[in-house]
PDB file of N, CA and C in Angstrom:
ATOM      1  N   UNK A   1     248.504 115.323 -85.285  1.00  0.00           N
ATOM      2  CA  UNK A   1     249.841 115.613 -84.892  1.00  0.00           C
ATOM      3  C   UNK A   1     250.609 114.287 -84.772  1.00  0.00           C
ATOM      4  N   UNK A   2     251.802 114.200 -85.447  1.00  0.00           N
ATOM      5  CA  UNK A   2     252.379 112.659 -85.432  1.00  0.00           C
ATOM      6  C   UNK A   2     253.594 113.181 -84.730  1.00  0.00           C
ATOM      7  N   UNK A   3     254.051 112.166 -83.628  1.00  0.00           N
ATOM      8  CA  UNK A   3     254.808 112.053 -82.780  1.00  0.00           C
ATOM      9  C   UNK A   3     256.134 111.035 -83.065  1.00  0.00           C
ATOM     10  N   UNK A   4     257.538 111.332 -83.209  1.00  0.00           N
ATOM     11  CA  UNK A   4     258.614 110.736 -83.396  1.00  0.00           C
ATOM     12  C   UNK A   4     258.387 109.318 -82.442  1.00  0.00           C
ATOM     13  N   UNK A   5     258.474 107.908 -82.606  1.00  0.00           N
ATOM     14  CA  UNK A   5     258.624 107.010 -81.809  1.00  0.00           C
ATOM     15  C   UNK A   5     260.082 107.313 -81.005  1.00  0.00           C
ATOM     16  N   UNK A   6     260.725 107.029 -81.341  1.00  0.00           N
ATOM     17  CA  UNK A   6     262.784 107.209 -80.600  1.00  0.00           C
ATOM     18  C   UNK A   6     262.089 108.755 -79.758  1.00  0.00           C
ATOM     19  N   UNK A   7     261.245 109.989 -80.278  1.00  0.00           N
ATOM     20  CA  UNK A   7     261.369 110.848 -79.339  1.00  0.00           C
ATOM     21  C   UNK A   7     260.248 110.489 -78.142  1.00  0.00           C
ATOM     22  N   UNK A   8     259.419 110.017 -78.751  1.00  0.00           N
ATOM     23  CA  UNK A   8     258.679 109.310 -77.484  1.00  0.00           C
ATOM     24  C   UNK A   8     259.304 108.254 -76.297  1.00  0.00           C
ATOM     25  N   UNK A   9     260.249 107.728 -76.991  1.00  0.00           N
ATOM     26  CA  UNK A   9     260.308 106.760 -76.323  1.00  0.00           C
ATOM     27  C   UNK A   9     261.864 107.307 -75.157  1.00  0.00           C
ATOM     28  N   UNK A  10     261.950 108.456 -75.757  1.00  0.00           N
ATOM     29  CA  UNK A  10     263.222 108.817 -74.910  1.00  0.00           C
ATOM     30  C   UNK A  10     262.679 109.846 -73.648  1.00  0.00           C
ATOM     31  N   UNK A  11     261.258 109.976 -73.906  1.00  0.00           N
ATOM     32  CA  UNK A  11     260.578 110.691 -72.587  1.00  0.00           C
ATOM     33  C   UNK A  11     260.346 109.533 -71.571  1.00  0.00           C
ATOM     34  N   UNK A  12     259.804 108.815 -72.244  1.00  0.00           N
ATOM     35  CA  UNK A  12     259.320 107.436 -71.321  1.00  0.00           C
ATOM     36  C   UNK A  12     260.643 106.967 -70.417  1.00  0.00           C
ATOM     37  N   UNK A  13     261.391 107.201 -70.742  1.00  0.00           N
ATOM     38  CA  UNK A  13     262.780 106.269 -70.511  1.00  0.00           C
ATOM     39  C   UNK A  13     263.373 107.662 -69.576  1.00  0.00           C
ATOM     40  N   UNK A  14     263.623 108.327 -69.742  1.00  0.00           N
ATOM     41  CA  UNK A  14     263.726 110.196 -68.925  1.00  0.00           C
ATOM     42  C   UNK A  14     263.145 110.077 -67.771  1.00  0.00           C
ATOM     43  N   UNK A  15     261.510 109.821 -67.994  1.00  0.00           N
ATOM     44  CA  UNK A  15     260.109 109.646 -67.123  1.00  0.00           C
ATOM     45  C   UNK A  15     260.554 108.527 -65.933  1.00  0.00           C
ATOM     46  N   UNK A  16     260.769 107.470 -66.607  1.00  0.00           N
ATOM     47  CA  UNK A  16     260.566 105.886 -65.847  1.00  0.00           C
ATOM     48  C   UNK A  16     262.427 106.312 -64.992  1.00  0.00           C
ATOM     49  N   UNK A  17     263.533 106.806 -65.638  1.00  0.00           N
ATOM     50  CA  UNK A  17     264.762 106.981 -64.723  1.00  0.00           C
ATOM     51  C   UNK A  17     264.475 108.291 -63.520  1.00  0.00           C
ATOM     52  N   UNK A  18     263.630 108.789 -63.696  1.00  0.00           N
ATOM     53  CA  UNK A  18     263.473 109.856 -63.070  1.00  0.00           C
ATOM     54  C   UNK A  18     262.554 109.453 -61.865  1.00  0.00           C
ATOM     55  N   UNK A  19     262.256 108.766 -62.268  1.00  0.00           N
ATOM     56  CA  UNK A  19     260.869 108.125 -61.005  1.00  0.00           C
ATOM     57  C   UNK A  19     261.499 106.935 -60.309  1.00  0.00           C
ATOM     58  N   UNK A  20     262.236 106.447 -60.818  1.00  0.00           N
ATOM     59  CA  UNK A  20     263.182 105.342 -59.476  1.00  0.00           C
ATOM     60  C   UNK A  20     264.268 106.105 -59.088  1.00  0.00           C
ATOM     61  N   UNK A  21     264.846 106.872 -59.798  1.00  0.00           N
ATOM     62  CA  UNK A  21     265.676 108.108 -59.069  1.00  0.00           C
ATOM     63  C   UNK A  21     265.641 108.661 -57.161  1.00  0.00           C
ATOM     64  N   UNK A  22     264.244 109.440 -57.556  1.00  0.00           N
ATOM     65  CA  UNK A  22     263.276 109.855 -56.586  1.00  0.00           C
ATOM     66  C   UNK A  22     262.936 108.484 -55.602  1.00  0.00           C
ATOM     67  N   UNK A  23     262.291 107.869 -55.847  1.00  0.00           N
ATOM     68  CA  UNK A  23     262.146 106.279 -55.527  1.00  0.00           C
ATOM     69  C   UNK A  23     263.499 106.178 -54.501  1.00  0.00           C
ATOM     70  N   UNK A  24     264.408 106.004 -54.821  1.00  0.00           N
ATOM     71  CA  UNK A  24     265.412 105.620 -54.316  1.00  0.00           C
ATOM     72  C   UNK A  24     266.032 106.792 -53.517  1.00  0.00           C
ATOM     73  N   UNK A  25     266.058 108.441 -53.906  1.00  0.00           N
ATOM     74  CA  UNK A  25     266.818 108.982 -52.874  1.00  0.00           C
ATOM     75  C   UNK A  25     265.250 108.943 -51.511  1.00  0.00           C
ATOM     76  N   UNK A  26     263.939 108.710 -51.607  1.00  0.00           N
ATOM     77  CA  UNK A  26     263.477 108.714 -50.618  1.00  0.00           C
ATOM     78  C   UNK A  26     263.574 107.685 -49.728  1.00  0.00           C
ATOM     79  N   UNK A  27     263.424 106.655 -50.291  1.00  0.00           N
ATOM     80  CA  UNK A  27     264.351 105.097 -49.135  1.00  0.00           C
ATOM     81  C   UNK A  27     265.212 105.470 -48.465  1.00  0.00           C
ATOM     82  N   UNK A  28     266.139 106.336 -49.015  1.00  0.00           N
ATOM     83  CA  UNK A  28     267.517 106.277 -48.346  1.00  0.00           C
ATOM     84  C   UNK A  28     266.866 106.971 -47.381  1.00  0.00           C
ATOM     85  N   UNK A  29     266.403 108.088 -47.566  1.00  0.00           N
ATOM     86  CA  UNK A  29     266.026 109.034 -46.625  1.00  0.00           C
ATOM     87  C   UNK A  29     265.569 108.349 -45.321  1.00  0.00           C
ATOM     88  N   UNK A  30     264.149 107.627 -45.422  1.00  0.00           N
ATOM     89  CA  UNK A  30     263.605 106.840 -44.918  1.00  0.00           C
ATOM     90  C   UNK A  30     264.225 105.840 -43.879  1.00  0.00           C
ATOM     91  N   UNK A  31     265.412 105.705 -44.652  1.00  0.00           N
ATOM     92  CA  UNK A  31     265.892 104.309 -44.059  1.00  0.00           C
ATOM     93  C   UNK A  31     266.957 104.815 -43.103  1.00  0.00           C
ATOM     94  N   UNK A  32     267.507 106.250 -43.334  1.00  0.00           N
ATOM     95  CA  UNK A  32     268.405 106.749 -42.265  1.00  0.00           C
ATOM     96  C   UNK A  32     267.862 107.699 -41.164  1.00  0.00           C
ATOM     97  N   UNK A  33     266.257 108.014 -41.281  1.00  0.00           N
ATOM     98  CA  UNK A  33     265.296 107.892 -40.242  1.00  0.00           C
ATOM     99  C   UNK A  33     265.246 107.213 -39.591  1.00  0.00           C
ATOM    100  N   UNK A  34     264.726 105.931 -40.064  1.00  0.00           N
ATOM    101  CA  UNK A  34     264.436 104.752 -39.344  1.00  0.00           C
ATOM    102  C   UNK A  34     265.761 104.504 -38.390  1.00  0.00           C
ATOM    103  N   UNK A  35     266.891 104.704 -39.079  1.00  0.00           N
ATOM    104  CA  UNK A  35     268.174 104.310 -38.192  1.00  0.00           C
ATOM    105  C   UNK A  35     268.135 105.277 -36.956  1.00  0.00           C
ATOM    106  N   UNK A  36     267.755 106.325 -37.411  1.00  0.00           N
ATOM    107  CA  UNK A  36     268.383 107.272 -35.727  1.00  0.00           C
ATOM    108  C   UNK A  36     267.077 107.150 -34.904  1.00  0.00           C
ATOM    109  N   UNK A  37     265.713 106.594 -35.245  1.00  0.00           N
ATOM    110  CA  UNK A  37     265.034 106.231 -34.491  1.00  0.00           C
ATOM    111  C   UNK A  37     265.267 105.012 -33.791  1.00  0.00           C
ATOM    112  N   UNK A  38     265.650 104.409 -34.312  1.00  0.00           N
ATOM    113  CA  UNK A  38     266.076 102.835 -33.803  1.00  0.00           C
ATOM    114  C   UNK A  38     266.979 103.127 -32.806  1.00  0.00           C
ATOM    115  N   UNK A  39     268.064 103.976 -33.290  1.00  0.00           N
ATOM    116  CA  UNK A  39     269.559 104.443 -32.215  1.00  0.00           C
ATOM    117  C   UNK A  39     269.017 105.417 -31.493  1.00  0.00           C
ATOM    118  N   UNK A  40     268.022 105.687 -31.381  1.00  0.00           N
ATOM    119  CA  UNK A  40     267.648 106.748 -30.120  1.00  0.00           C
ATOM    120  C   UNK A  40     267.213 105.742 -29.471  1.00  0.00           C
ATOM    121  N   UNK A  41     266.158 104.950 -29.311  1.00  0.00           N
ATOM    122  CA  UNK A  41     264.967 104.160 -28.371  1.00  0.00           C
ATOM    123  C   UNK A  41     265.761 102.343 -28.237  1.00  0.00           C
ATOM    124  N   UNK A  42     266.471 102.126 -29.089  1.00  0.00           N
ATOM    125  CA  UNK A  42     266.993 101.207 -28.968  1.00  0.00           C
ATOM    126  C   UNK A  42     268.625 101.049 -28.886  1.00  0.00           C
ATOM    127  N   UNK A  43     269.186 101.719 -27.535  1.00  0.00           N
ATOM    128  CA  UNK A  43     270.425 101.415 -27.584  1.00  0.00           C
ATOM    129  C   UNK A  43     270.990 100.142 -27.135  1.00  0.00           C
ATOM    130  N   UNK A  44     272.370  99.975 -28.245  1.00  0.00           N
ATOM    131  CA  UNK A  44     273.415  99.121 -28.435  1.00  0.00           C
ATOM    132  C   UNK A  44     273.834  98.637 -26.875  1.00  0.00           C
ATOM    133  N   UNK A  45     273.804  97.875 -25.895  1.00  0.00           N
ATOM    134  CA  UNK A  45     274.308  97.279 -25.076  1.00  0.00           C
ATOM    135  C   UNK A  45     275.522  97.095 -25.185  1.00  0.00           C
ATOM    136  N   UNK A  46     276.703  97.007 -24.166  1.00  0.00           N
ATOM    137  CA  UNK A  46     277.989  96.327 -24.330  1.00  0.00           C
ATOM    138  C   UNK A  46     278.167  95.309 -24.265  1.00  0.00           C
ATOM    139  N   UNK A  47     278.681  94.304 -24.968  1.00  0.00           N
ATOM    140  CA  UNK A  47     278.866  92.692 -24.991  1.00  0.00           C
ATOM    141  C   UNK A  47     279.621  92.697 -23.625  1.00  0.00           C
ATOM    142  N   UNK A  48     279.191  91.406 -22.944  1.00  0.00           N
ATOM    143  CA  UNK A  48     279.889  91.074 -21.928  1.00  0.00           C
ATOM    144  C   UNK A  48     280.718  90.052 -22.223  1.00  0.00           C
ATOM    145  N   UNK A  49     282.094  90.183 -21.755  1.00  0.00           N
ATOM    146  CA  UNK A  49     283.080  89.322 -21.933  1.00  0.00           C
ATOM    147  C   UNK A  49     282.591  88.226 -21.045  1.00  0.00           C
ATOM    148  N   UNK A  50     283.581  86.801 -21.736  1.00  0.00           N
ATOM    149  CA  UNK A  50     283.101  85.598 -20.664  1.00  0.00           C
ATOM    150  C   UNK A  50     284.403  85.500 -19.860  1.00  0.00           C
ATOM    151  N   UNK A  51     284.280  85.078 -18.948  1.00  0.00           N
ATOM    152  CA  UNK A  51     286.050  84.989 -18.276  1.00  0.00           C
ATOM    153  C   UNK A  51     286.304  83.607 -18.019  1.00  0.00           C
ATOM    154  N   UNK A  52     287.311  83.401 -18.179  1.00  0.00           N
ATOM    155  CA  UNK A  52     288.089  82.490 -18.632  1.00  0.00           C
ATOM    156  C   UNK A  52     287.546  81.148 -17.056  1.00  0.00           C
ATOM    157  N   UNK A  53     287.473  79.747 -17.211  1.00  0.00           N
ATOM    158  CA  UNK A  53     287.072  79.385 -16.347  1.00  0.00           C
ATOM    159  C   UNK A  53     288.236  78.663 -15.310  1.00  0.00           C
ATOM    160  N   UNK A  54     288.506  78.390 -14.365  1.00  0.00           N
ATOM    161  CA  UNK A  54     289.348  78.087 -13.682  1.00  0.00           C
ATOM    162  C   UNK A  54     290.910  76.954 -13.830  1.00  0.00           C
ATOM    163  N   UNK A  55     289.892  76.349 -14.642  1.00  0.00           N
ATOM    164  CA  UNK A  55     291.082  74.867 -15.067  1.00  0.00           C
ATOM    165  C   UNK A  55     291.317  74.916 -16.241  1.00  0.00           C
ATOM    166  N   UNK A  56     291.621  76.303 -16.633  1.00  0.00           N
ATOM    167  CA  UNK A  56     291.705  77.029 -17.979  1.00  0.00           C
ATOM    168  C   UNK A  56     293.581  75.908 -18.335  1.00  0.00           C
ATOM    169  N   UNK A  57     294.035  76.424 -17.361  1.00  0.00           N
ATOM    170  CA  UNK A  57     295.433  75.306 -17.863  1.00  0.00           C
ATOM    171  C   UNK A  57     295.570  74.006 -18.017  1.00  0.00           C
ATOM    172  N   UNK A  58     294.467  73.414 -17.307  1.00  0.00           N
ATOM    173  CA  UNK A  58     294.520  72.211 -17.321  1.00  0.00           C
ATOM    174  C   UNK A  58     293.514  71.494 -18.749  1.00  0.00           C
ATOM    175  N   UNK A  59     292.661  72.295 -19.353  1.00  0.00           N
ATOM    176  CA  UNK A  59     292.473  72.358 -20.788  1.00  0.00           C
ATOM    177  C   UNK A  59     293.444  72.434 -21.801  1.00  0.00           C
ATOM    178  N   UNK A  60     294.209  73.057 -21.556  1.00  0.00           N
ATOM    179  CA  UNK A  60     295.052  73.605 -22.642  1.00  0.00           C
ATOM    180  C   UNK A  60     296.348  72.469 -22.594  1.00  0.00           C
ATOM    181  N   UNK A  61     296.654  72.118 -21.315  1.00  0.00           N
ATOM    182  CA  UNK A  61     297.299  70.900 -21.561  1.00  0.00           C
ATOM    183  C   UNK A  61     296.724  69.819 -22.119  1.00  0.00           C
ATOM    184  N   UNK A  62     295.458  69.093 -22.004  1.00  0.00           N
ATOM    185  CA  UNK A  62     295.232  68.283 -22.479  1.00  0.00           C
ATOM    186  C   UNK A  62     294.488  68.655 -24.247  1.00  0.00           C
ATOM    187  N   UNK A  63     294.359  69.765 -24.461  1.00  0.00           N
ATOM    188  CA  UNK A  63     294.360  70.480 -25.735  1.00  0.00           C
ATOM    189  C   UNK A  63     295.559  69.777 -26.503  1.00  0.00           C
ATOM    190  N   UNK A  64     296.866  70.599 -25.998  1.00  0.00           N
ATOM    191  CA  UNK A  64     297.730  70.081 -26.276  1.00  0.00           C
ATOM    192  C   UNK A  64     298.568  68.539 -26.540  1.00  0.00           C
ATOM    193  N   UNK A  65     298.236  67.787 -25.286  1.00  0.00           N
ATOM    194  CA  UNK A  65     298.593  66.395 -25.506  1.00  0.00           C
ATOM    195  C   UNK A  65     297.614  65.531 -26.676  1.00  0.00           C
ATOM    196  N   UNK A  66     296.354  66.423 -27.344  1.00  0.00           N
ATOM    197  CA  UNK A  66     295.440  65.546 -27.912  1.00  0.00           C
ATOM    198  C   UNK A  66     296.096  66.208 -29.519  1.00  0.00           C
ATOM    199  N   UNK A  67     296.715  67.639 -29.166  1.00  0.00           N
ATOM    200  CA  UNK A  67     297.339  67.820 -30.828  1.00  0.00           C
ATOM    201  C   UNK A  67     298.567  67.030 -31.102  1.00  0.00           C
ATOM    202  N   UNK A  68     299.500  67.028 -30.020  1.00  0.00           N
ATOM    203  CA  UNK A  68     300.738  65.884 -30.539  1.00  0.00           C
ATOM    204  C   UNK A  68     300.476  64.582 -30.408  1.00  0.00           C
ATOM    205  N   UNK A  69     299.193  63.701 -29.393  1.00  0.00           N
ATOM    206  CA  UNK A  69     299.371  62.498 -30.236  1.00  0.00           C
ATOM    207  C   UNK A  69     298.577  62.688 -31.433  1.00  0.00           C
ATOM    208  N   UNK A  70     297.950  63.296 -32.178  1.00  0.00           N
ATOM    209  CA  UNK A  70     297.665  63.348 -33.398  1.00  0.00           C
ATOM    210  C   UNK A  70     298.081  63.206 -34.495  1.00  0.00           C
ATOM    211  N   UNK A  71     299.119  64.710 -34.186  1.00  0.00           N
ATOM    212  CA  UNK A  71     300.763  64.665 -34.722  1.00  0.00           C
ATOM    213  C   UNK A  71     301.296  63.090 -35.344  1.00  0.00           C
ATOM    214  N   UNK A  72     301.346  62.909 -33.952  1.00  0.00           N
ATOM    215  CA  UNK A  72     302.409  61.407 -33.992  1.00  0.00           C
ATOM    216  C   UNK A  72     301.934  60.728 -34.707  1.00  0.00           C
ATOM    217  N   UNK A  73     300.655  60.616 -34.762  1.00  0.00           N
ATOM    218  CA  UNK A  73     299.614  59.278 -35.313  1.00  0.00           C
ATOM    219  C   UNK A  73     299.803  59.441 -36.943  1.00  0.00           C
ATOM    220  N   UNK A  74     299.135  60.822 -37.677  1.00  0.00           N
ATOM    221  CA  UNK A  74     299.742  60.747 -39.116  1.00  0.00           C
ATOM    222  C   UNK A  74     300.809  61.087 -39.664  1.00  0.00           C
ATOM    223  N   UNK A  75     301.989  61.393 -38.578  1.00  0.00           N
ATOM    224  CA  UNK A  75     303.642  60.909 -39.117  1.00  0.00           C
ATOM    225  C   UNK A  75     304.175  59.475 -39.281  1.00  0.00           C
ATOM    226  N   UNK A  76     303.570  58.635 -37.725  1.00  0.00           N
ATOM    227  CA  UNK A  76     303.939  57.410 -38.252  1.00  0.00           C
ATOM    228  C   UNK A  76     303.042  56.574 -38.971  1.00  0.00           C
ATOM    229  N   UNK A  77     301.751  57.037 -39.546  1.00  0.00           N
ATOM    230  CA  UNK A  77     301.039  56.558 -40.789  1.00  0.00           C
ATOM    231  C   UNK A  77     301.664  56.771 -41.871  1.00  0.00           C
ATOM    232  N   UNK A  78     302.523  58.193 -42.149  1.00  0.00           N
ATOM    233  CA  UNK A  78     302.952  58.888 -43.015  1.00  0.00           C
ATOM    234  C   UNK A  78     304.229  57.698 -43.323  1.00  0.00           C
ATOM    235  N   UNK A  79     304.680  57.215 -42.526  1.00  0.00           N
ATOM    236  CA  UNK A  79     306.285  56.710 -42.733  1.00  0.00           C
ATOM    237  C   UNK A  79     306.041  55.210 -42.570  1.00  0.00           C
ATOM    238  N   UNK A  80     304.909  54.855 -42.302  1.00  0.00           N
ATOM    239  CA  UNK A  80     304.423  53.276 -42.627  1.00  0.00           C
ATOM    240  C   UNK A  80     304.014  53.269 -44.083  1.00  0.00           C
ATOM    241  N   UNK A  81     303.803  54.240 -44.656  1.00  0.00           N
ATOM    242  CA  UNK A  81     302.966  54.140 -45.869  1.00  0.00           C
ATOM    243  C   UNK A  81     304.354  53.654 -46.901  1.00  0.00           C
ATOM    244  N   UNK A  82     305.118  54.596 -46.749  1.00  0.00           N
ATOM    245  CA  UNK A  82     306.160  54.540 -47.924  1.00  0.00           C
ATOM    246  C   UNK A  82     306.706  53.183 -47.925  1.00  0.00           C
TER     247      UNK A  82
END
């Protein structure tokens, strides 16, 4: 009995898509198991905020005084250059 190659080879290829097919919808499966097991026994905590620390203004001023002399520094580099 002689067998078409192209028809053989289009079972193989049928065969081999059909089997990572399967392959793949069982992972998923698997893997959205695994998730509601995880989300049952392992619940999500709430992040705790940090609060702000006391001399929160007195940062932000000197934040500030360290961005404008900065400022200043490569404007009048800027206007020494030319």
């Amino acid at each position: 009995m002689e067998y078409s190659l192209v028809g053989e080879s289009f079972k193989f290829m049928i065969l081999g898509m059909l089997i990572v097919f399967v392959f793949l919808a069982v992972l998923v499966q698997v893997m959205k198991l695994q998730a509601k097991i995880i989300g049952k026994y392992f619940k999500e905590e709430a992040p705790v905020t940090a609060t702000p620390p006391a001399n929160a203004n007195a940062d932000s001023e000197e934040e500030s005084r360290r961005v404008a002399a900065i400022i200043a520094a490569v404007t009048d580099f800027r206007n020494n250059k030319s």
